[in-house]
Protein backbone atom coordinates (compact mmCIF):
# COMPACT_ATOMS: atom_id res chain seq x y z
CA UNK A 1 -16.09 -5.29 66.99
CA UNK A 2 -18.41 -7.71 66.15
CA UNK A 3 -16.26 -11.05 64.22
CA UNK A 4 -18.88 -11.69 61.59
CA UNK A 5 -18.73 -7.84 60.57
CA UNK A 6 -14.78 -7.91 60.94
CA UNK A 7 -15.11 -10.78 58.36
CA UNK A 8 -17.28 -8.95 55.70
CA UNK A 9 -14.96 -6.58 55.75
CA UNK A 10 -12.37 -7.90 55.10
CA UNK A 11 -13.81 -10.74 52.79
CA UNK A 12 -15.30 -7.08 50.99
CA UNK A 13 -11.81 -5.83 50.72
CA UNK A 14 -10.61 -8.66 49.12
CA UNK A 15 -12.56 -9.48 46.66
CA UNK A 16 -12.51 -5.50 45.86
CA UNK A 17 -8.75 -5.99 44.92
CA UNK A 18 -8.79 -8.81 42.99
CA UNK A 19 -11.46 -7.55 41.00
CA UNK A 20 -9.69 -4.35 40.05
CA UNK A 21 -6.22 -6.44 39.85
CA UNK A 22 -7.65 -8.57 37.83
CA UNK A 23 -9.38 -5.50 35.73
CA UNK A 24 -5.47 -3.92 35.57
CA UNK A 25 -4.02 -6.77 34.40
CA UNK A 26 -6.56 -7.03 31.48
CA UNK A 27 -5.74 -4.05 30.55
CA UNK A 28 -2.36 -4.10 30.31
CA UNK A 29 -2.55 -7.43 28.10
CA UNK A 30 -4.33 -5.90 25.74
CA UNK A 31 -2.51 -2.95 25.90
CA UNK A 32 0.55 -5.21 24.84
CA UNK A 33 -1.11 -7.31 22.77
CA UNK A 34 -2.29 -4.24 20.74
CA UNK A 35 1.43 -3.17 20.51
CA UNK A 36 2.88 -6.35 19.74
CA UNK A 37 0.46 -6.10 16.73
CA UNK A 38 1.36 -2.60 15.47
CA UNK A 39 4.90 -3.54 15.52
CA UNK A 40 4.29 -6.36 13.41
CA UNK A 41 3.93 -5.23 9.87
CA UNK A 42 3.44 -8.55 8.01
CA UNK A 43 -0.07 -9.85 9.90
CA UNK A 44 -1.20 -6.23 9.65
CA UNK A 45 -0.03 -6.54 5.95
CA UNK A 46 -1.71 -10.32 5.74
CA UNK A 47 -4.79 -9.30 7.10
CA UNK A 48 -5.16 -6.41 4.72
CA UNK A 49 -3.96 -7.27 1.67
CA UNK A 50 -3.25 -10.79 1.99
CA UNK A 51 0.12 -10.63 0.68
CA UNK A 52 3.53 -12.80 1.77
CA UNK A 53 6.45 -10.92 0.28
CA UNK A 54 8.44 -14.09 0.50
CA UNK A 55 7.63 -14.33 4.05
CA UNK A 56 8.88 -11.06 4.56
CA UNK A 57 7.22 -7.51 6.29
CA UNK A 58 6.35 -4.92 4.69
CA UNK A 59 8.13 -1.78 5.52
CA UNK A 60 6.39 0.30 8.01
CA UNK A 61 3.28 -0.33 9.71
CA UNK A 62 0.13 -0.62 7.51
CA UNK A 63 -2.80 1.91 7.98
CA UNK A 64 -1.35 5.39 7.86
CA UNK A 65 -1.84 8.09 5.76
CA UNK A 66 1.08 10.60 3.71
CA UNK A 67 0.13 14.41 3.57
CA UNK A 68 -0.15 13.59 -0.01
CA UNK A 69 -3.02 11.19 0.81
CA UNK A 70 -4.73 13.22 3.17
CA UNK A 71 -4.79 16.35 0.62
CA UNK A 72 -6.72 14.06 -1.98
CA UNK A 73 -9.30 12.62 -0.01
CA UNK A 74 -7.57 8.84 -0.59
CA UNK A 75 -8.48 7.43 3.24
CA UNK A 76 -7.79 4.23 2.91
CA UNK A 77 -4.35 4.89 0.40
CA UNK A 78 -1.99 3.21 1.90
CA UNK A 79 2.19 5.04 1.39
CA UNK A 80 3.95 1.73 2.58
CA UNK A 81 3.04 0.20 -0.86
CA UNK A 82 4.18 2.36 -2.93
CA UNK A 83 7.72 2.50 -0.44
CA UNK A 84 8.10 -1.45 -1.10
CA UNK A 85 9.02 -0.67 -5.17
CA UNK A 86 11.31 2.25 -3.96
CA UNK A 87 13.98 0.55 -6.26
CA UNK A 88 11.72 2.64 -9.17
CA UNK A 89 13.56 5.24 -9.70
CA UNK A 90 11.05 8.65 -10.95
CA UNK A 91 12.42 11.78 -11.91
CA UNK A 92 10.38 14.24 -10.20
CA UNK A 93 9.36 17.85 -10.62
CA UNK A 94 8.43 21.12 -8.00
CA UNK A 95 5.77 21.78 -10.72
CA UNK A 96 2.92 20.66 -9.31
CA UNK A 97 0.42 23.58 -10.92
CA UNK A 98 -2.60 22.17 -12.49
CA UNK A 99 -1.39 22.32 -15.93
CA UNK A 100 1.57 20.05 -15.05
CA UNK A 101 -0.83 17.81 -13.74
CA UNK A 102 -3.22 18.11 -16.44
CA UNK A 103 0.26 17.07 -19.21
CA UNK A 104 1.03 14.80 -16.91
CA UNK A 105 -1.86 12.81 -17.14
CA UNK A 106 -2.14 13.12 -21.18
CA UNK A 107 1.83 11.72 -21.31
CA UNK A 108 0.70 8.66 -19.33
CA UNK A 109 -2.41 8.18 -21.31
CA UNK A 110 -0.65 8.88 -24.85
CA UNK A 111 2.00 6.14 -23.42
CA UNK A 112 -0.34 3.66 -22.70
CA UNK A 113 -2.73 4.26 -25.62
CA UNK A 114 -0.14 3.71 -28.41
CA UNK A 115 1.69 1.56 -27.31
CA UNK A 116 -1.66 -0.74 -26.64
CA UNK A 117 -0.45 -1.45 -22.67
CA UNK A 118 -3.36 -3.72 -21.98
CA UNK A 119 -2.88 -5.44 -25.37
CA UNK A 120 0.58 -6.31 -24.13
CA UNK A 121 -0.03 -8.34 -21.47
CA UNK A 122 -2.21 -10.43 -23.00
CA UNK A 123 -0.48 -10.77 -26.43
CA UNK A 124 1.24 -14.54 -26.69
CA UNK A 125 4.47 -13.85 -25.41
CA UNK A 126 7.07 -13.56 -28.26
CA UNK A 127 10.46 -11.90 -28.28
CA UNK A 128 8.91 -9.09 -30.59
CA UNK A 129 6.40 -8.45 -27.59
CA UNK A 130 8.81 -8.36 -24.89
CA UNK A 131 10.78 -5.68 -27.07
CA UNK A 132 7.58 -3.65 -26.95
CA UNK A 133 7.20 -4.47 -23.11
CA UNK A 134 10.54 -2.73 -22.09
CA UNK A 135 9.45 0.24 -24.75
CA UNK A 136 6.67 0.88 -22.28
CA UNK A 137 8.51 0.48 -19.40
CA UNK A 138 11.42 2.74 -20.74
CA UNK A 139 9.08 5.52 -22.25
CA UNK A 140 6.65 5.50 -18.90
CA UNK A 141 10.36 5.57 -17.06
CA UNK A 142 11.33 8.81 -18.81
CA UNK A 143 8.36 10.89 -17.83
CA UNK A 144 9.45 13.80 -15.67
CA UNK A 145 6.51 13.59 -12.46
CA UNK A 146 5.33 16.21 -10.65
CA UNK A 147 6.24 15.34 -7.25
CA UNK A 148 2.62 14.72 -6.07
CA UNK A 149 2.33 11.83 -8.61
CA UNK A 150 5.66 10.43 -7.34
CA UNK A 151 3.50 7.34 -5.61
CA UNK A 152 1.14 7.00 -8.24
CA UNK A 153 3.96 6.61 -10.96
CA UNK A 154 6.25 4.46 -8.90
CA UNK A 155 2.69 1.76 -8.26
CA UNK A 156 2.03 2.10 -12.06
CA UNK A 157 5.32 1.09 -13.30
CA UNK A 158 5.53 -1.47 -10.48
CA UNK A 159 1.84 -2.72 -11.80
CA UNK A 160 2.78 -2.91 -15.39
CA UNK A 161 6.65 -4.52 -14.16
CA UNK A 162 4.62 -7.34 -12.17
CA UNK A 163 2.10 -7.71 -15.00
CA UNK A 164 4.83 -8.48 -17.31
CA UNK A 165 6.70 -10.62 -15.29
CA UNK A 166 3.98 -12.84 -14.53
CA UNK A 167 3.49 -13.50 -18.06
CA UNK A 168 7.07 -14.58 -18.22
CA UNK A 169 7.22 -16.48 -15.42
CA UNK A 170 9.77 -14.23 -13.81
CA UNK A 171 9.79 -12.13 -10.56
CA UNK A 172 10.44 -8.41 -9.95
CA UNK A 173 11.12 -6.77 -6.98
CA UNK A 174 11.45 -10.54 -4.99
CA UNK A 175 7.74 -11.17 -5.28
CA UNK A 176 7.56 -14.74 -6.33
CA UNK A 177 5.33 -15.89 -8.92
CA UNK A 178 3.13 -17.54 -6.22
CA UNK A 179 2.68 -13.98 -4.94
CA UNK A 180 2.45 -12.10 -7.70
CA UNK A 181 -1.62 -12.15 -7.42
CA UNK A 182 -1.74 -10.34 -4.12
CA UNK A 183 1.21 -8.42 -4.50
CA UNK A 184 -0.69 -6.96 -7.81
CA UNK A 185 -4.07 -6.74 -6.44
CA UNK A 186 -2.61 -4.54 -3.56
CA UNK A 187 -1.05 -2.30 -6.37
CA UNK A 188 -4.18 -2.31 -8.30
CA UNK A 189 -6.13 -1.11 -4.86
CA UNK A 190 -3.40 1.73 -4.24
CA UNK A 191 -3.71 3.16 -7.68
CA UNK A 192 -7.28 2.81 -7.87
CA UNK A 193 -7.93 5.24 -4.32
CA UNK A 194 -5.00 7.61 -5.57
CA UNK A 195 -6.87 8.06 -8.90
CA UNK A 196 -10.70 8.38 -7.12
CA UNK A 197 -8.79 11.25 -4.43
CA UNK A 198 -7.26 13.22 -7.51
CA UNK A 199 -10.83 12.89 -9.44
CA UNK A 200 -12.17 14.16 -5.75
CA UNK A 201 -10.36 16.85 -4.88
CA UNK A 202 -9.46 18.38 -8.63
CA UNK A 203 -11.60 16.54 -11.11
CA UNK A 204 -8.25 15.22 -12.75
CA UNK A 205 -8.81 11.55 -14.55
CA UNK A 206 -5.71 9.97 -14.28
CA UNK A 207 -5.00 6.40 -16.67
């Protein structure tokens, strides 16, 4: 065989494997790179929401969507914010019939209209008002939920907790004040697609 042929060949061969080595091993650092970045809750949770919990991940990874969500049209709701304030207890109901849903609704509405909710959080802070901050909290506490609201009731007594708290200068949950502002715009978002998914899917307007 003719050397100079005997040479392309073999010069051929090699450059064939390192190019598909090279191709493989590409691959697979992006396939770990990609997993490395799933498993890490707090840059997914950084990048999305801009929160740091006290330098701490949020549970679960960030992106996915409960049944719940996926039944009201609420794509982007996120369920791992609403399982950071599981320390809200709600007392849930099976009733989940469109009446329920429908009293519901008008409970949280009635709450938050008499008692003037927006009015106290931006009231001067007095000891009178924070007697009429726990009322809300207490009488928003007592509702009995129908167990597709669970979420939605948990994020809005977490929202009007945090709201509070800022105002005092407190935490809640082990947000600190310096985080309070993400930590509440993230509620804010989660409430917000939970509300647009039950006007979707049943033309419910929830408070």
């Amino acid at each position: 065989m003719d050397l100079n042929i005997l040479e392309n060949q073999v010069e051929t061969k090699i450059k064939d494997f390192g190019v598909k080595n090279v191709a493989l091993i590409v691959f697979v650092a992006i396939l770990l790179i990609s997993f490395a970045f799933v498993q890490s809750p707090m840059r997914l949770a950084s990048k999305e929401y801009g929160l740091s919990w006290n330098n701490q991940p949020l549970a679960g990874n960030i992106g996915g969507n409960s049944t719940g969500a996926q039944v009201l049209g609420a794509t982007e709701y996120n369920p791992n914010i609403a399982k950071e304030f599981s320390n809200i207890k709600v007392t849930l109901s099976a009733n989940n019939s469109s009446t329920a849903l429908a009293e519901y609704a008008n409970q949280v509405r009635t709450i938050i209209d008499s008692e003037n909710a927006a009015g106290l959080i931006f009231a001067k802070q007095t000891p009178d008002l924070l007697e009429k901050q726990d009322k809300l909290l207490v009488d928003l506490g007592n509702l009995v939920v129908p167990s597709v609201f669970e979420d939605y009731h948990r994020l809005l007594l977490a929202e009007y907790n945090l709201e509070f708290s800022q105002k005092q200068g407190a935490t809640f949950e082990g947000v600190s004040e310096s985080d309070i502002d993400a930590v509440l715009s993230a509620v804010r978002n989660q409430l917000s697609n939970i509300k647009q998914g039950f006007y979707n899917s049943v033309q419910l307007f929830l408070p």
